[in-house]
C-alpha atoms as a PDB file:
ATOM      1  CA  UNK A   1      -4.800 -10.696   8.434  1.00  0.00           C
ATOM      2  CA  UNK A   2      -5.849  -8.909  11.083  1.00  0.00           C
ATOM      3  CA  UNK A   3      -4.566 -10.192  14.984  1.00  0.00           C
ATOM      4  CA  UNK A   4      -7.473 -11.289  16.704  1.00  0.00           C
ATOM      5  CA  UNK A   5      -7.910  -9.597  20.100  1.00  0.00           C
ATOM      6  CA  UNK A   6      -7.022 -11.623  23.574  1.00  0.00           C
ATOM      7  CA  UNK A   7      -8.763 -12.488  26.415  1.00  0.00           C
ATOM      8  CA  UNK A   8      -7.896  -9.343  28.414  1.00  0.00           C
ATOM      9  CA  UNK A   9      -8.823  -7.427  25.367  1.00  0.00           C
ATOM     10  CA  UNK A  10     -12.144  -8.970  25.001  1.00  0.00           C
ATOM     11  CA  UNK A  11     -13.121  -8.444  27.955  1.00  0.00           C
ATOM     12  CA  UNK A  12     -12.081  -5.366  28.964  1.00  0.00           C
ATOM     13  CA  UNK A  13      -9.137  -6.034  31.610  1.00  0.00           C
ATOM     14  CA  UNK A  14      -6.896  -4.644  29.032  1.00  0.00           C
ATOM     15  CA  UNK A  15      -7.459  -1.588  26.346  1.00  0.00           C
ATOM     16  CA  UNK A  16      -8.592  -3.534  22.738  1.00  0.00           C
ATOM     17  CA  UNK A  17      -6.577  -0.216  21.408  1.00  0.00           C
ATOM     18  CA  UNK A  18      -3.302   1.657  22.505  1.00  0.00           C
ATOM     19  CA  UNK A  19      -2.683   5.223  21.760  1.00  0.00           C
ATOM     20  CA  UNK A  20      -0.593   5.904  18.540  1.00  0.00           C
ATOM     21  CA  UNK A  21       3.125   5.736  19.437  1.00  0.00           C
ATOM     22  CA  UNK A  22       4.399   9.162  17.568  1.00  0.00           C
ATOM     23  CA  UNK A  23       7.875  10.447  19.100  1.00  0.00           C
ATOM     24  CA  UNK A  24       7.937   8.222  21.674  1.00  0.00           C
ATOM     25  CA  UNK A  25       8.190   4.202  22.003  1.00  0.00           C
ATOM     26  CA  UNK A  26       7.221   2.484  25.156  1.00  0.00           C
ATOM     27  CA  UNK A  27       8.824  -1.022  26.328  1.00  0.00           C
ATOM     28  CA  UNK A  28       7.166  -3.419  24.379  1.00  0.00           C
ATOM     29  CA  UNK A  29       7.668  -1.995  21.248  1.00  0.00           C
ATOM     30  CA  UNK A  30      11.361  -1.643  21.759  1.00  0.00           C
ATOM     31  CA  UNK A  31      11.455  -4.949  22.655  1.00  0.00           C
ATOM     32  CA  UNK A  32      10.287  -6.693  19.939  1.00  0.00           C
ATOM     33  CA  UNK A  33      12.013  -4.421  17.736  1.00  0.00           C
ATOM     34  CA  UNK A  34      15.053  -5.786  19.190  1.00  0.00           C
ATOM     35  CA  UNK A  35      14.146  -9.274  18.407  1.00  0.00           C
ATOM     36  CA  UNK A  36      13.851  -8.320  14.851  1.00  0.00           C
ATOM     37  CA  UNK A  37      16.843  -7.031  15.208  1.00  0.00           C
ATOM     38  CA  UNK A  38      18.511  -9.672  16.942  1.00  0.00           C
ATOM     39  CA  UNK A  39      17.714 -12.563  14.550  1.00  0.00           C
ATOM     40  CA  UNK A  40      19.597 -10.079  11.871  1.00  0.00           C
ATOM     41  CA  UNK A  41      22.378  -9.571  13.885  1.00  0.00           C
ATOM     42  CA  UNK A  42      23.003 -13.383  15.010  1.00  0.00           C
ATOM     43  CA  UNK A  43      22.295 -14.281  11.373  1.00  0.00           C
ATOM     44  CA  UNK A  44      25.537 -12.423  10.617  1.00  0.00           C
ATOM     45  CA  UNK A  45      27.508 -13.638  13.868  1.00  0.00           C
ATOM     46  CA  UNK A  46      30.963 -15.790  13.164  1.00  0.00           C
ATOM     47  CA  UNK A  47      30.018 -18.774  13.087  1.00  0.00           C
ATOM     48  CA  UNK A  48      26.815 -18.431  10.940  1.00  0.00           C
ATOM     49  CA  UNK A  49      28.610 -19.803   8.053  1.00  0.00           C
ATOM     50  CA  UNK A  50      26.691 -19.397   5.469  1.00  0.00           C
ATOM     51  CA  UNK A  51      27.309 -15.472   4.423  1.00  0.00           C
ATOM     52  CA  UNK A  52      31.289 -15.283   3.986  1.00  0.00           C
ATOM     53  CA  UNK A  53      33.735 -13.925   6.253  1.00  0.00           C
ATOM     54  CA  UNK A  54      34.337 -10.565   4.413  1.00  0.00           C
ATOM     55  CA  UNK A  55      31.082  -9.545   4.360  1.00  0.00           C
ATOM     56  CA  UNK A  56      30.161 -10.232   8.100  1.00  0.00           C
ATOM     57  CA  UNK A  57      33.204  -8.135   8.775  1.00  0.00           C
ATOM     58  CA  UNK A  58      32.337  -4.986   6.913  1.00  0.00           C
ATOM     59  CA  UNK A  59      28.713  -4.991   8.238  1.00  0.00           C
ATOM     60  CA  UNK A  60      30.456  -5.331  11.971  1.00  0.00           C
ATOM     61  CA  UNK A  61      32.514  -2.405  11.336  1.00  0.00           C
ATOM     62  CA  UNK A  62      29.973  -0.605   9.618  1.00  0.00           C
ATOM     63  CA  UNK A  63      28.307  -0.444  12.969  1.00  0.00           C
ATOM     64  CA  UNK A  64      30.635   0.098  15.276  1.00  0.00           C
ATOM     65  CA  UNK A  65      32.250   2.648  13.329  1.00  0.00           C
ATOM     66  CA  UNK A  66      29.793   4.025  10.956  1.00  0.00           C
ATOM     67  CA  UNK A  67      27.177   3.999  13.513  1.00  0.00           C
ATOM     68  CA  UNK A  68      28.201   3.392  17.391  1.00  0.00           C
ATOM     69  CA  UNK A  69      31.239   5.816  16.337  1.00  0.00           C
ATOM     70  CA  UNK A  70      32.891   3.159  19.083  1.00  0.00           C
ATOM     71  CA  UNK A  71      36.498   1.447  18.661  1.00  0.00           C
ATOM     72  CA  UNK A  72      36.567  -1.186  16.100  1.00  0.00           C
ATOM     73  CA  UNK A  73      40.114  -2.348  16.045  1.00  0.00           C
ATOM     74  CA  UNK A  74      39.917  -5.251  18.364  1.00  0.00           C
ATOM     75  CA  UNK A  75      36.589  -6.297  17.158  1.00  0.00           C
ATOM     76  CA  UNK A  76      35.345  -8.057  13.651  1.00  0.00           C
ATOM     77  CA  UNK A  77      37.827 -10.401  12.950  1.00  0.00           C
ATOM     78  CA  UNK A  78      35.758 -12.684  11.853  1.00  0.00           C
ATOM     79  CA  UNK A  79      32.146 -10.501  11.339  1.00  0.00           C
ATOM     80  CA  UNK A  80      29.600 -10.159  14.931  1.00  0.00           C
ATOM     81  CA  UNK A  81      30.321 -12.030  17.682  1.00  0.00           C
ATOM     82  CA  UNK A  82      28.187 -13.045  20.606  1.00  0.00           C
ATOM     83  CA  UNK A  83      30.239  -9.854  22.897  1.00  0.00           C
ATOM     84  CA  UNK A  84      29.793  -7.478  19.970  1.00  0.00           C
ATOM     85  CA  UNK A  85      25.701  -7.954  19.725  1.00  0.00           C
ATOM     86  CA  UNK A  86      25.701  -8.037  23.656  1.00  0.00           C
ATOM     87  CA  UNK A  87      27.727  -4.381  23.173  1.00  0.00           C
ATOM     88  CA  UNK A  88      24.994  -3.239  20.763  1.00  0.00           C
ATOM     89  CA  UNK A  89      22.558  -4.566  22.784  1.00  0.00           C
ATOM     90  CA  UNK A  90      23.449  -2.809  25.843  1.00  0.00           C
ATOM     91  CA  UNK A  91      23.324   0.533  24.141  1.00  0.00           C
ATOM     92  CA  UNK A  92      20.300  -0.364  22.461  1.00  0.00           C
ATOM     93  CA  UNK A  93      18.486  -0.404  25.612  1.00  0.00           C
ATOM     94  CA  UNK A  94      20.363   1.553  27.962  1.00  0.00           C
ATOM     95  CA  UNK A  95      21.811   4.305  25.560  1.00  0.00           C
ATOM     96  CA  UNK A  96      19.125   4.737  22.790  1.00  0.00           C
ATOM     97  CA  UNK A  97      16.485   7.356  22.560  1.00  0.00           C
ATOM     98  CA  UNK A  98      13.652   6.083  21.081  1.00  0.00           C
ATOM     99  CA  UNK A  99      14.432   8.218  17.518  1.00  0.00           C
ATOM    100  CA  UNK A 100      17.900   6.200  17.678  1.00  0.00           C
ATOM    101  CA  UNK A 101      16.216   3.053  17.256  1.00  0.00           C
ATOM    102  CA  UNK A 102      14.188   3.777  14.421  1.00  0.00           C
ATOM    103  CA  UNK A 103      17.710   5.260  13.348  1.00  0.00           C
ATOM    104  CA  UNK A 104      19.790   1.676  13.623  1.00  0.00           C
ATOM    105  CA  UNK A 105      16.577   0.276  12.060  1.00  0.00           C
ATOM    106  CA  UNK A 106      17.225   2.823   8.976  1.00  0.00           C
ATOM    107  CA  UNK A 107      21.167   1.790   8.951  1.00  0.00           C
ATOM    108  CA  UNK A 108      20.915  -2.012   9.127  1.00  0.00           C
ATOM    109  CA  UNK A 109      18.281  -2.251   6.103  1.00  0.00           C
ATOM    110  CA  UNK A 110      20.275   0.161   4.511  1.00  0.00           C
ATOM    111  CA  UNK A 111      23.566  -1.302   4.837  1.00  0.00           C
ATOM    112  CA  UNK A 112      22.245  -4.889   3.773  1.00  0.00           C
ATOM    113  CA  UNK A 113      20.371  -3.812   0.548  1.00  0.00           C
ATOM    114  CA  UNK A 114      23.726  -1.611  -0.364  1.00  0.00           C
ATOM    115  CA  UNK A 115      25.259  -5.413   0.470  1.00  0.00           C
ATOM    116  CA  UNK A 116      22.752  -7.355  -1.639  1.00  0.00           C
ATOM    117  CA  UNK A 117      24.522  -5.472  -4.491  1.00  0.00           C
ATOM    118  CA  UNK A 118      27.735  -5.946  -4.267  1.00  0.00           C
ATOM    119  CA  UNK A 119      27.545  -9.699  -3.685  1.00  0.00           C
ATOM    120  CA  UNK A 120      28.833 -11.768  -6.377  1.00  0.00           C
ATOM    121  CA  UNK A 121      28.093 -15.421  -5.067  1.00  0.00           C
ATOM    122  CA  UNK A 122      24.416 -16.498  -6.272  1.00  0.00           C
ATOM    123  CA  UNK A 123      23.407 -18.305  -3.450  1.00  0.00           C
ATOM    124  CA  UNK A 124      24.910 -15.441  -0.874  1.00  0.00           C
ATOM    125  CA  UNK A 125      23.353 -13.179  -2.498  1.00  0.00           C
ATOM    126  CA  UNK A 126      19.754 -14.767  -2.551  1.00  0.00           C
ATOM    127  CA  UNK A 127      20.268 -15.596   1.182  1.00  0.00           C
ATOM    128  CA  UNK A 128      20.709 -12.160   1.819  1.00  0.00           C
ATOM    129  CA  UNK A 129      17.929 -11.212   0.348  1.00  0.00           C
ATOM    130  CA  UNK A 130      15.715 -13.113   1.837  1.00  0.00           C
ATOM    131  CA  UNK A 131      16.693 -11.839   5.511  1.00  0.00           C
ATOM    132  CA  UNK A 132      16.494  -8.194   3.892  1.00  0.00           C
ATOM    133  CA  UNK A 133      12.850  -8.729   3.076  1.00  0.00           C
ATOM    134  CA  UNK A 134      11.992 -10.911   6.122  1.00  0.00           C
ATOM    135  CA  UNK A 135      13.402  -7.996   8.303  1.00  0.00           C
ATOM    136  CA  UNK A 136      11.382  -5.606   6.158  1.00  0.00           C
ATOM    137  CA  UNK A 137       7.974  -7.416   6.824  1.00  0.00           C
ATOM    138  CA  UNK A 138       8.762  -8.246  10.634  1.00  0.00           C
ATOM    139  CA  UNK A 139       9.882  -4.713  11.888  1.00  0.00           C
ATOM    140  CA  UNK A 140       6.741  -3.085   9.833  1.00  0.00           C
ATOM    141  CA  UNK A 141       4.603  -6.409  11.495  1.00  0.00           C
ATOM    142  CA  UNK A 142       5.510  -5.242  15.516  1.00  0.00           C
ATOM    143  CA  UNK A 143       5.479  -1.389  14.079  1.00  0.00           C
ATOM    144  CA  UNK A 144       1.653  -2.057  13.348  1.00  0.00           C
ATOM    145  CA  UNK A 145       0.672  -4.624  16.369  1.00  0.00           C
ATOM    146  CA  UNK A 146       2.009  -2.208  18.599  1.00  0.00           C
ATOM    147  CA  UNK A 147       0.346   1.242  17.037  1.00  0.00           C
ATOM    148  CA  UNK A 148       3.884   2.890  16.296  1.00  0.00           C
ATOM    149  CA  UNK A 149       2.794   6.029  14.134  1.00  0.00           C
ATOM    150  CA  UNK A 150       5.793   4.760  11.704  1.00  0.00           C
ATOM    151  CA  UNK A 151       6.319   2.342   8.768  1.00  0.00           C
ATOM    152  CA  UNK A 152       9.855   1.132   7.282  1.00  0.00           C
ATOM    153  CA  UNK A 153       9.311   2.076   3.430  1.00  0.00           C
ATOM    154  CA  UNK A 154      12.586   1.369   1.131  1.00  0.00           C
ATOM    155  CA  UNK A 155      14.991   2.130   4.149  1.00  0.00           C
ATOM    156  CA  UNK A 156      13.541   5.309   5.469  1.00  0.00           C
ATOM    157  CA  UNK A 157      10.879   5.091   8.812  1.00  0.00           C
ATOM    158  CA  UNK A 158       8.084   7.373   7.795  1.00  0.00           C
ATOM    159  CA  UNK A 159       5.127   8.960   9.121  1.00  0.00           C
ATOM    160  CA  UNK A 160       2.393   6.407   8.834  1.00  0.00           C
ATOM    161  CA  UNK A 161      -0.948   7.958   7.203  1.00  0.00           C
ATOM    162  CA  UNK A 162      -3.075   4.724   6.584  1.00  0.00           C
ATOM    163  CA  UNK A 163      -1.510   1.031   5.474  1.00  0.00           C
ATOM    164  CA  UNK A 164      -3.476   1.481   2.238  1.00  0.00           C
ATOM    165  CA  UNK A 165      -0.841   4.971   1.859  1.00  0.00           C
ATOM    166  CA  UNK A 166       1.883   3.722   2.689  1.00  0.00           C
ATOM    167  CA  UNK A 167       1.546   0.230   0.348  1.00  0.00           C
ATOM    168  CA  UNK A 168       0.925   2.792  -2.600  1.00  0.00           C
ATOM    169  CA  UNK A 169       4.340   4.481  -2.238  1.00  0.00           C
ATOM    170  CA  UNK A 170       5.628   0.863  -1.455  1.00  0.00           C
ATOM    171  CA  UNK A 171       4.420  -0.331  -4.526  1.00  0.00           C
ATOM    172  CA  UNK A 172       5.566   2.619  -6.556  1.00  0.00           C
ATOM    173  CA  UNK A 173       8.823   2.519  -5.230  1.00  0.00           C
ATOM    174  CA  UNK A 174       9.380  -1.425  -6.369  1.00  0.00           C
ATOM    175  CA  UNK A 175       7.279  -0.558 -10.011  1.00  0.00           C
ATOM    176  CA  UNK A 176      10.163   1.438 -10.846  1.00  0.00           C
ATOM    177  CA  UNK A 177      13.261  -0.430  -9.941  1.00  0.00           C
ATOM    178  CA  UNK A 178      13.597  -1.181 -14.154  1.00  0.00           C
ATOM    179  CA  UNK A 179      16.418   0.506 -15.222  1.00  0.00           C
ATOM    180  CA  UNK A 180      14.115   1.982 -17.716  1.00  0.00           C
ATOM    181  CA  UNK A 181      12.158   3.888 -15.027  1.00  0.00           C
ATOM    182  CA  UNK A 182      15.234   4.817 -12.646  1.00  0.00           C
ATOM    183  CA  UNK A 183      15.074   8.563 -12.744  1.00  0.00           C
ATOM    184  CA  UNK A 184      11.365   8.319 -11.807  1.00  0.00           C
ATOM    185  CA  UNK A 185      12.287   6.365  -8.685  1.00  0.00           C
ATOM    186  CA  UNK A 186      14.852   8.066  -7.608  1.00  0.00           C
ATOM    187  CA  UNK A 187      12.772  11.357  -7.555  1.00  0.00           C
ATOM    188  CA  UNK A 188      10.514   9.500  -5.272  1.00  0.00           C
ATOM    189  CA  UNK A 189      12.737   8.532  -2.944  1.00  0.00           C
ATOM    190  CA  UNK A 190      14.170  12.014  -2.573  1.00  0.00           C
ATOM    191  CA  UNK A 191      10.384  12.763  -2.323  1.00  0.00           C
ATOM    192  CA  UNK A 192      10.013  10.442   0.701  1.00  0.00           C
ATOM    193  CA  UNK A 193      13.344  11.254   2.445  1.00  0.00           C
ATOM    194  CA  UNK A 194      12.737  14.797   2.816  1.00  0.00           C
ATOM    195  CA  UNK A 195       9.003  14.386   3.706  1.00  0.00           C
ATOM    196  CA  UNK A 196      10.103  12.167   6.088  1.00  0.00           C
ATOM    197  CA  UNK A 197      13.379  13.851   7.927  1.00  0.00           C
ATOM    198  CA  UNK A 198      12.323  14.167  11.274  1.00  0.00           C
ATOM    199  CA  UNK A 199      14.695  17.337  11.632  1.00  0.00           C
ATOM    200  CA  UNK A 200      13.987  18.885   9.181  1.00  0.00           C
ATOM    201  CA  UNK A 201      11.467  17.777   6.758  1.00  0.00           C
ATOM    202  CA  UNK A 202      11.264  19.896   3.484  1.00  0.00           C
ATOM    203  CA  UNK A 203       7.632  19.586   2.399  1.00  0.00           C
ATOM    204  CA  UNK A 204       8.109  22.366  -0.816  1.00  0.00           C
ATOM    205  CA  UNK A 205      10.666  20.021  -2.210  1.00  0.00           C
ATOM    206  CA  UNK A 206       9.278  17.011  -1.563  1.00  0.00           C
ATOM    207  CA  UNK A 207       6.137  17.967  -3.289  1.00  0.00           C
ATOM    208  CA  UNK A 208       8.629  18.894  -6.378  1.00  0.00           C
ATOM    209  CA  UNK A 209      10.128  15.691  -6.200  1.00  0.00           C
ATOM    210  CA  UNK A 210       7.351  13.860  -6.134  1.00  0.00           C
ATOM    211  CA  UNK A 211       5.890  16.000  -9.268  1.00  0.00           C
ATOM    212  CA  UNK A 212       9.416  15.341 -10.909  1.00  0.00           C
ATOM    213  CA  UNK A 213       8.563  11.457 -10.568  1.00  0.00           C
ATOM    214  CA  UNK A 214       5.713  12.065 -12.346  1.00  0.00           C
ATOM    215  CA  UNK A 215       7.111  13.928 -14.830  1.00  0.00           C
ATOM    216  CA  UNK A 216      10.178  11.785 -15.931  1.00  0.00           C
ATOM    217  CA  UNK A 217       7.413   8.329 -16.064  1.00  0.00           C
ATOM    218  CA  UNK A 218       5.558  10.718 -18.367  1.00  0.00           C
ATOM    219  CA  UNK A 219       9.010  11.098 -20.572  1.00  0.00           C
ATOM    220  CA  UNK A 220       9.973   7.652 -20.839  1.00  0.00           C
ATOM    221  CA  UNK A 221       6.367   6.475 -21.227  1.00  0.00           C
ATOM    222  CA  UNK A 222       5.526   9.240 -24.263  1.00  0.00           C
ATOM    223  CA  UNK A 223       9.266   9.296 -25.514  1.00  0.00           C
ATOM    224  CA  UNK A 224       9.258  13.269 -25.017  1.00  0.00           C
ATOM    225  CA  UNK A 225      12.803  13.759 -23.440  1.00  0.00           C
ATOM    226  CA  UNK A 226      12.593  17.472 -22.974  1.00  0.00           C
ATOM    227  CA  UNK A 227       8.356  17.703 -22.293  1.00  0.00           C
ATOM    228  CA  UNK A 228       7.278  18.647 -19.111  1.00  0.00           C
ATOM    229  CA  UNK A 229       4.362  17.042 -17.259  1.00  0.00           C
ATOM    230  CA  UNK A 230       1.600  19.249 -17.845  1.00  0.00           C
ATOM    231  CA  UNK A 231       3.021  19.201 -21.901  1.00  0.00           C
ATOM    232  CA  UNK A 232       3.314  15.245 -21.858  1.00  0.00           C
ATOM    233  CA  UNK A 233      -0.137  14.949 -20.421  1.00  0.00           C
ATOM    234  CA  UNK A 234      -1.944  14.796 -23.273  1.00  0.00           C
ATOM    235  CA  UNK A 235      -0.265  12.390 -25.394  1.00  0.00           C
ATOM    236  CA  UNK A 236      -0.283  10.310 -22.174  1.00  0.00           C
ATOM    237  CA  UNK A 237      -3.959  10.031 -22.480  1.00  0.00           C
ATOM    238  CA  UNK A 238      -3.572   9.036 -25.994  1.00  0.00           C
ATOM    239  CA  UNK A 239      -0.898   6.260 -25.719  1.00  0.00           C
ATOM    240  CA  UNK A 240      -2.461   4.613 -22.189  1.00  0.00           C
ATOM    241  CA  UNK A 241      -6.009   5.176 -23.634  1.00  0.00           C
ATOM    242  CA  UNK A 242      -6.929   6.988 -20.653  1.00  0.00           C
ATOM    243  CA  UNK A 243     -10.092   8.339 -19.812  1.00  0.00           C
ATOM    244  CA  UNK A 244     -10.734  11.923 -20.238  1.00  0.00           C
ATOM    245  CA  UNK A 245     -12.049  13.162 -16.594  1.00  0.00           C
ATOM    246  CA  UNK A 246      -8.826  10.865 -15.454  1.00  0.00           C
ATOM    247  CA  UNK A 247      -6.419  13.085 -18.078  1.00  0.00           C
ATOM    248  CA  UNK A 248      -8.199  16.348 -16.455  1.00  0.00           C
ATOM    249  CA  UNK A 249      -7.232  15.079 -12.877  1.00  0.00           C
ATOM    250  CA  UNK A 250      -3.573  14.778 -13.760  1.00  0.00           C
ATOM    251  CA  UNK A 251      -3.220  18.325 -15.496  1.00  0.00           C
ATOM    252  CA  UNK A 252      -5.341  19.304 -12.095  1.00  0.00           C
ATOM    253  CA  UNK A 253      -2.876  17.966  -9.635  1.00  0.00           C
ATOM    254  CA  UNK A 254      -0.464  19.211 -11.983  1.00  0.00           C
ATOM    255  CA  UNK A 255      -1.585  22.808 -11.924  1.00  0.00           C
ATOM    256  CA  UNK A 256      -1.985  22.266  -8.319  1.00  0.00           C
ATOM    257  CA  UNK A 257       1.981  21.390  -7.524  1.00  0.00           C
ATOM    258  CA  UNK A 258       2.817  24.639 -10.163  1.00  0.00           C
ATOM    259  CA  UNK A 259       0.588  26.686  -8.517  1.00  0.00           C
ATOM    260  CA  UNK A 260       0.517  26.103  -4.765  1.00  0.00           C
ATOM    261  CA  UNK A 261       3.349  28.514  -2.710  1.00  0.00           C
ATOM    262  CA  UNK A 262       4.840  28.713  -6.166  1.00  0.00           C
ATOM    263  CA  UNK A 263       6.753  25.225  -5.148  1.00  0.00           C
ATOM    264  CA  UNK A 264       8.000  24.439  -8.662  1.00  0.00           C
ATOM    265  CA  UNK A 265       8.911  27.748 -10.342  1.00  0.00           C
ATOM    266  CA  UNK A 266       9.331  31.065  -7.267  1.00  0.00           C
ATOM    267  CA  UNK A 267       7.823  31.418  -4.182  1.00  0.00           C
ATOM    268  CA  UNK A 268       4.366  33.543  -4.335  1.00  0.00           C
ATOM    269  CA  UNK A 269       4.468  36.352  -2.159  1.00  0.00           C
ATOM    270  CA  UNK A 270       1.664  36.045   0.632  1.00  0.00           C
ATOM    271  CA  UNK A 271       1.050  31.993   0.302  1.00  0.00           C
ATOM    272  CA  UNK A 272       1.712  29.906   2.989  1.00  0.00           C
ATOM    273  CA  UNK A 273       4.099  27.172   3.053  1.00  0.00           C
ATOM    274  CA  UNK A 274       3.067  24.010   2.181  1.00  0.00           C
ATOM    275  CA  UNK A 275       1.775  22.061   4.817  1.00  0.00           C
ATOM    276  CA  UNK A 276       2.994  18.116   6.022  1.00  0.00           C
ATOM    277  CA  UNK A 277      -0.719  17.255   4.713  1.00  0.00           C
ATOM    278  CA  UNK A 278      -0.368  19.115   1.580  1.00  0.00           C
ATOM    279  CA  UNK A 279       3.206  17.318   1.127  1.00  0.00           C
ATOM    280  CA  UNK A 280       1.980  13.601   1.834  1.00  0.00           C
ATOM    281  CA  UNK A 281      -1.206  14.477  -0.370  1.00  0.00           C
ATOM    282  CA  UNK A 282       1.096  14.812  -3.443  1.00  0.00           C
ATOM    283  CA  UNK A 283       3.281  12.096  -2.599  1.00  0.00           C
ATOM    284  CA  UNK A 284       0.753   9.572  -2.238  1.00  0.00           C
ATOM    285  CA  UNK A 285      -1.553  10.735  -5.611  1.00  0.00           C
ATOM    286  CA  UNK A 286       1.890  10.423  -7.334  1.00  0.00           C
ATOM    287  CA  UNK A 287       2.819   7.380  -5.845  1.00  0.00           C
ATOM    288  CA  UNK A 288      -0.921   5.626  -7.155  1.00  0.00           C
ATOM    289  CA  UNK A 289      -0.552   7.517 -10.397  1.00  0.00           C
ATOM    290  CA  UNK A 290       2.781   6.120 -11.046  1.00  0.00           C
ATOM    291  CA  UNK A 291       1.351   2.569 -10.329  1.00  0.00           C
ATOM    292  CA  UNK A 292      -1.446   2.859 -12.340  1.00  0.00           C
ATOM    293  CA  UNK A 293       0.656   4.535 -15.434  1.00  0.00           C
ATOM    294  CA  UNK A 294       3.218   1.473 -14.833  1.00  0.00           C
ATOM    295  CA  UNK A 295       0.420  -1.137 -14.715  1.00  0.00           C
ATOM    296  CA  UNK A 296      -1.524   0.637 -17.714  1.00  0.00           C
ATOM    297  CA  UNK A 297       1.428   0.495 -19.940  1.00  0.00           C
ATOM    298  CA  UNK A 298       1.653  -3.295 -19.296  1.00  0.00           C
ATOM    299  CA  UNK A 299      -1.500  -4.375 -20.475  1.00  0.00           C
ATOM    300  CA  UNK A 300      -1.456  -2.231 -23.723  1.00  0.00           C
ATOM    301  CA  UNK A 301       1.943  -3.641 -24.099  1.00  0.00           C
END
């Protein structure tokens, strides 16, 4: 739903609109970050009681050593306490550049959906899960209210194009958490985590990975281990009884990967590298194309 615009906004006292926060992250925006981040944190304090002791230590050293790269030795007895999130916060808002933050946002989901996995109690593990997704929705709530030019998509802050983008590779990215569908997703996350690498992002192989995902749904969907993409594509359209000027667009954006800078067999002399735009074009058609292949496979059963 969208936030209805205040008083000052309404009238004018105020901009209705900021500009898009991209490499930079004013006060407001790191502050309610950090209140995200702060209910997470105090959630996993001592005397929360509810997650057990062992885990609330490993996610206190995990930060302080993984992370901070601080001294741990006289801290996490017993998981967070109320000096050790003062500690963090301190350097969260005296220390951290703004690329940091989005970086301990990137290491806290991370660290509690590795967690999730390894937790053995029922309930624990539910509880945990719940925070994991309530984090997930708040941080990418304030990221939009407060126009950062980012998202938080399975652990990794990306680029954000439009919301309707960056639900598609959301979406595609949950589809294919069935075993059955694994190698699929985990192209697509290698797709999305070098697109995204604000370093150095590796559009050519991004592209390929997101292609790849393509390629092994085609596989398990037809049952042709060995078949490429552009190969599978026909008996796709056979099996998912898909329509024909929808089978052309697939061997089209498949010819287009192939072909374009020569990103999935050698490098064409004279062609340009592919662009960022070029790179999230690909990732996003393959993204909707693996949801609709998913979703099309379900209701022929």
């Amino acid at each position: 739903m969208a936030r209805r615009k205040l008083f000052s906004q309404r009238y004018g006292y105020s901009p209705a609109e900021l500009p898009l926060q991209l490499e930079s992250m004013n006060d407001d925006l790191r502050v309610r970050l950090w209140n995200t981040l702060a209910e997470v944190l105090t959630f996993f304090m001592t005397n929360n009681g509810i997650v057990s002791t062992r885990i609330r230590q490993i996610l206190c050293r995990e930060i302080f050593d993984a992370f901070l790269k601080r001294e741990a030795d006289d801290k996490c007895h017993l998981g967070l306490s109320i000096y050790d999130v003062r500690e963090i916060k301190n350097w969260y808002f005296n220390e951290a550049e703004w690329f940091h933050v989005y970086d301990f946002i990137e290491f806290v989901w991370q660290r509690l959906d590795t967690t999730v996995r390894y937790v053995g109690d029922i309930y624990e593990k539910s509880r945990i899960e719940r925070v994991l997704e309530e984090f997930y929705l708040s941080i990418n709530r304030v990221l939009e209210e407060e126009y950062a030019g980012y998202r938080l998509i399975d652990g990794e802050i990306v680029p954000v194009t439009s919301e309707v983008e960056i639900q598609s590779i959301a979406q595609a990215l949950k589809s294919t958490e069935l075993g059955r569908f694994n190698t699929s997703r985990e192209h697509l996350k290698k797709a999305l985590s070098l697109f995204s690498d604000r370093e150095a992002p590796d559009y050519e192989n991004s592209i390929k990975e997101a292609v790849s995902a393509l390629e092994g749904l085609a596989r398990e969907l037809t049952g042709k281990s060995n078949a490429t993409l552009g190969e599978a594509i026909p008996d796709l359209g056979k099996r998912l009884k898909l329509h024909p000027a929808l089978i052309e667009a697939i061997k089209k954006l498949y010819g287009y990967a192939s072909d374009e800078s020569g990103i999935r067999h050698s490098k064409k002399e004279g062609r340009p590298s592919p662009t960022q735009a070029d790179a999230r074009l690909i990732l996003v058609l393959a993204s909707a194309l693996t949801n609709y292949l998913i979703d099309r496979s379900r209701e022929l059963g």
